[in-house]
Protein backbone atom coordinates (compact mmCIF):
# COMPACT_ATOMS: atom_id res chain seq x y z
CA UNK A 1 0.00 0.00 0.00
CA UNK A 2 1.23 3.89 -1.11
CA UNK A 3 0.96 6.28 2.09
CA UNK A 4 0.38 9.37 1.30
CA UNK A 5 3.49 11.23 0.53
CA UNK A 6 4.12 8.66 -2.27
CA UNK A 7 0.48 9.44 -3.95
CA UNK A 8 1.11 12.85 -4.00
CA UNK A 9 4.43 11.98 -5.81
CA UNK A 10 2.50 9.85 -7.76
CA UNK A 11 0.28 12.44 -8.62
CA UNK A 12 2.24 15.51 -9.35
CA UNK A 13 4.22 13.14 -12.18
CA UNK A 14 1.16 12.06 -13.19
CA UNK A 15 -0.47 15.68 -13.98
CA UNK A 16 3.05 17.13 -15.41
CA UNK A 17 3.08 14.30 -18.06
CA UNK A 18 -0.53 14.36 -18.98
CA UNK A 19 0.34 18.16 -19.34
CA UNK A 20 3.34 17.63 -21.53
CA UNK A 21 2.49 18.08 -25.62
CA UNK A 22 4.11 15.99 -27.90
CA UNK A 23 6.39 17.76 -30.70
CA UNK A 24 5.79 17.10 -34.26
CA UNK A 25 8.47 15.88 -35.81
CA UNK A 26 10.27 17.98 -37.95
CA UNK A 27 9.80 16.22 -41.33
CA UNK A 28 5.61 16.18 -41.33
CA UNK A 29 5.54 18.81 -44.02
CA UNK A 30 7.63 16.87 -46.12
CA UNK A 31 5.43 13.61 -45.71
CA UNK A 32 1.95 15.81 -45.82
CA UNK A 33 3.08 17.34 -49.71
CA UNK A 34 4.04 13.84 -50.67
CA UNK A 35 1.03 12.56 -49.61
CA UNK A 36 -1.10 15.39 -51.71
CA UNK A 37 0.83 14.42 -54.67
CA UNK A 38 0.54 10.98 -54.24
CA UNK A 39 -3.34 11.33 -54.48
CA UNK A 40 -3.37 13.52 -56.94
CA UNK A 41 -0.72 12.28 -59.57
CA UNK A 42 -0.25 9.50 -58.47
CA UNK A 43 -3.31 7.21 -59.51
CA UNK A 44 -2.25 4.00 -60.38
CA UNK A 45 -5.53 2.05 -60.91
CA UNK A 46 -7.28 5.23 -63.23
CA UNK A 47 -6.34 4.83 -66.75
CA UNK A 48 -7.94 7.22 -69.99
CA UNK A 49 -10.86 8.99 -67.38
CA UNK A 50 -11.82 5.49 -66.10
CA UNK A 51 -12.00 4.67 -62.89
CA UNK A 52 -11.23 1.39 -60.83
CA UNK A 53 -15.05 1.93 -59.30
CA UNK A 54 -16.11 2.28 -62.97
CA UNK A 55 -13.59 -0.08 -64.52
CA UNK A 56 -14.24 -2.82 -62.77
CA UNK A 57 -18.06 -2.66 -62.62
CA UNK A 58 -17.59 -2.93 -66.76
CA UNK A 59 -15.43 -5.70 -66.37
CA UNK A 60 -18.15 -7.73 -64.18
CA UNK A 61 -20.96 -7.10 -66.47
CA UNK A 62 -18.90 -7.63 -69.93
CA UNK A 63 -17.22 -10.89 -68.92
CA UNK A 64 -18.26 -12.24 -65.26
CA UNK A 65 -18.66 -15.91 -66.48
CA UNK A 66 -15.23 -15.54 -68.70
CA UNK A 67 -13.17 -16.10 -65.73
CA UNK A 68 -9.61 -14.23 -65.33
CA UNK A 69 -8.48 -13.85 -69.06
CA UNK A 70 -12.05 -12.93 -70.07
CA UNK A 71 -11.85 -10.17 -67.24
CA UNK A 72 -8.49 -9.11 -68.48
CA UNK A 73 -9.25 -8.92 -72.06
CA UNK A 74 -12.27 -6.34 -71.22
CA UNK A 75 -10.16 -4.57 -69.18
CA UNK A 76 -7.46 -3.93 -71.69
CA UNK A 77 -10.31 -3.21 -74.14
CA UNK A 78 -11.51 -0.75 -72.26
CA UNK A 79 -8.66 1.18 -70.99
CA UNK A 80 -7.11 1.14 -74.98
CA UNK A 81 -10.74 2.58 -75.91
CA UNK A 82 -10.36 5.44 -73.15
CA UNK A 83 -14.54 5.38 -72.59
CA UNK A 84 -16.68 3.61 -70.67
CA UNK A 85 -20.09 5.21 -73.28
CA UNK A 86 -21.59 2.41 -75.54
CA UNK A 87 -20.39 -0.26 -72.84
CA UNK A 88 -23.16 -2.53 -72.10
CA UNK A 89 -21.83 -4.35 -69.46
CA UNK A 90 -21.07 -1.33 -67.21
CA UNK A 91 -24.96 -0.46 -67.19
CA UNK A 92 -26.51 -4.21 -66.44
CA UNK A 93 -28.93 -4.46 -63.55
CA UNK A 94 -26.64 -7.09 -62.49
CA UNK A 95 -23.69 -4.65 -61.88
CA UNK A 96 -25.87 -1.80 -60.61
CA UNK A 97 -27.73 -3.87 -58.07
CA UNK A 98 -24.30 -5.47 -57.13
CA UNK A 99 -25.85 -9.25 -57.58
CA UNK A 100 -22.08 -10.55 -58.06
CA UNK A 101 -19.98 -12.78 -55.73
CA UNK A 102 -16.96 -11.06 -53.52
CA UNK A 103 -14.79 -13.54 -55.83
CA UNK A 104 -16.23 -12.46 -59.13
CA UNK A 105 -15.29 -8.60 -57.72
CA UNK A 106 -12.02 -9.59 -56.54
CA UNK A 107 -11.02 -11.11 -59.74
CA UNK A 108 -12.45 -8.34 -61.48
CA UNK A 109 -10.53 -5.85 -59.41
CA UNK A 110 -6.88 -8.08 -60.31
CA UNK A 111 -7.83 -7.97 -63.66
CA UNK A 112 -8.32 -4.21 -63.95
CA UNK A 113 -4.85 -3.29 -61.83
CA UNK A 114 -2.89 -5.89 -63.78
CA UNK A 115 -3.95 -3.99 -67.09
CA UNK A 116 -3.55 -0.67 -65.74
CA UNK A 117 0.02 -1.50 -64.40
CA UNK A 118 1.17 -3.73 -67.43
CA UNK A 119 0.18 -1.53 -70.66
CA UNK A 120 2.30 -4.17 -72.37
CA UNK A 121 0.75 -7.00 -72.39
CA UNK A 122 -1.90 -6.59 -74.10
CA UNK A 123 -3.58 -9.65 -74.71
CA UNK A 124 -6.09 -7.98 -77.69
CA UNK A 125 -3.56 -6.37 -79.55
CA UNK A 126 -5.06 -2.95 -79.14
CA UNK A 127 -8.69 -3.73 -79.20
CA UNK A 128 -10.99 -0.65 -78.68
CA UNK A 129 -14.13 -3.12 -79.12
CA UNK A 130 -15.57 -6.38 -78.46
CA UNK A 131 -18.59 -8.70 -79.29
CA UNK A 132 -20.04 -12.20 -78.93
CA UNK A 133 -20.01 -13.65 -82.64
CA UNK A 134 -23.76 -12.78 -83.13
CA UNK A 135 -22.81 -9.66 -82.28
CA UNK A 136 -20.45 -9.57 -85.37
CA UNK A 137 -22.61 -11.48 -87.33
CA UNK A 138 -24.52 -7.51 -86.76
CA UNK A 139 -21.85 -5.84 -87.13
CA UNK A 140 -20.95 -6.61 -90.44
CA UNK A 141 -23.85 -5.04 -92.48
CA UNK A 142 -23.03 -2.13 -90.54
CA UNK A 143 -20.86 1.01 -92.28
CA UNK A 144 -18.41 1.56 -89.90
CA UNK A 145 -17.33 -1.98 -89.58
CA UNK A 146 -15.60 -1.80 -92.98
CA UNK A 147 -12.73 0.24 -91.22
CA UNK A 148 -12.30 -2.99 -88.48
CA UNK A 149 -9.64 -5.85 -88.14
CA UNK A 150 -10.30 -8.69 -85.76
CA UNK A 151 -7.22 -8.51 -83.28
CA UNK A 152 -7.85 -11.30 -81.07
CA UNK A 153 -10.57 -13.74 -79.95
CA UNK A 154 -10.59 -14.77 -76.25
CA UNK A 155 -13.01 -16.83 -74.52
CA UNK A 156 -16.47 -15.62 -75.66
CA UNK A 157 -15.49 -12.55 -76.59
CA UNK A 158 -14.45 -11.20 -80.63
CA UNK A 159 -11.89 -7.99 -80.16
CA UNK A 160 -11.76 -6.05 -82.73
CA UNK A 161 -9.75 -2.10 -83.64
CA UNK A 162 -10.33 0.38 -86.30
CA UNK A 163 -7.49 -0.28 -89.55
CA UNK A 164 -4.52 1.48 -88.40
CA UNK A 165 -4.81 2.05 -85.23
């Protein structure tokens, strides 16, 4: 047991150190302005005005039953066409009412960093579109497909670029 000279000890150490402000230390500024630019340069998974958020959600509804290299082709797709307009997949009721397994997202998610981070291995060749082969089957009594070259065909999927490109 403390008598009482020791709790007043006790307690005059314990007010002067609950009184006592910790410093800063001296390099914060340096790590807050790294920071800012970080966030704002320094987006790795944003590629052509697409986000990962939007990205991804594309990736799900173009190609969620084309496992990994189905994801990955979409995602290339999409980041070498820059837009996310005209993109069924990013619309479905599926993706919008999030009715897709934590896996499916996951893999999704993989597939969209890989493609941002690896611009070189593009597995369509440059593809700026994509179709089923019904959907081509359409496509080809339309005008503008006369300026297309099939690129690649993966899984499901047709990928297809405008001629020189």
């Amino acid at each position: 047991m403390l008598n009482t000279k020791q709790l007043r000890l006790l307690r005059r150490s314990w007010d002067t150190e609950a009184h006592i402000k910790p410093k800063m230390p001296f390099f914060w500024p340096t790590i807050a302005i790294i920071s800012i630019f970080l966030l704002i340069a320094g987006c790795r998974v944003c590629h052509a005005g697409i986000t990962e958020a939007q990205g991804v959600a594309c990736v799900i509804g173009e190609a969620e039953s084309e496992g990994y290299e189905g994801m990955l082709a979409i995602a290339y797709a999409l980041q070498a066409r820059g837009t996310t307009k005209g993109v069924y997949g990013c619309h479905a009721k599926r993706v919008i009412a999030h009715k897709y397994s934590y896996i499916t997202y996951m893999e999704a998610s993989k597939a969209w960093e890989y493609a941002v981070l690896n611009p070189q291995d593009d597995i369509t060749n440059g593809a700026t579109g994509w179709g089923s082969v019904a959907d081509l089957k359409k496509f080809k009594h339309k005008a503008w497909w006369k300026n297309c070259v099939i690129t690649s065909r993966i899984g499901s999927h047709i990928f297809y670029k405008q001629k020189g490109r």
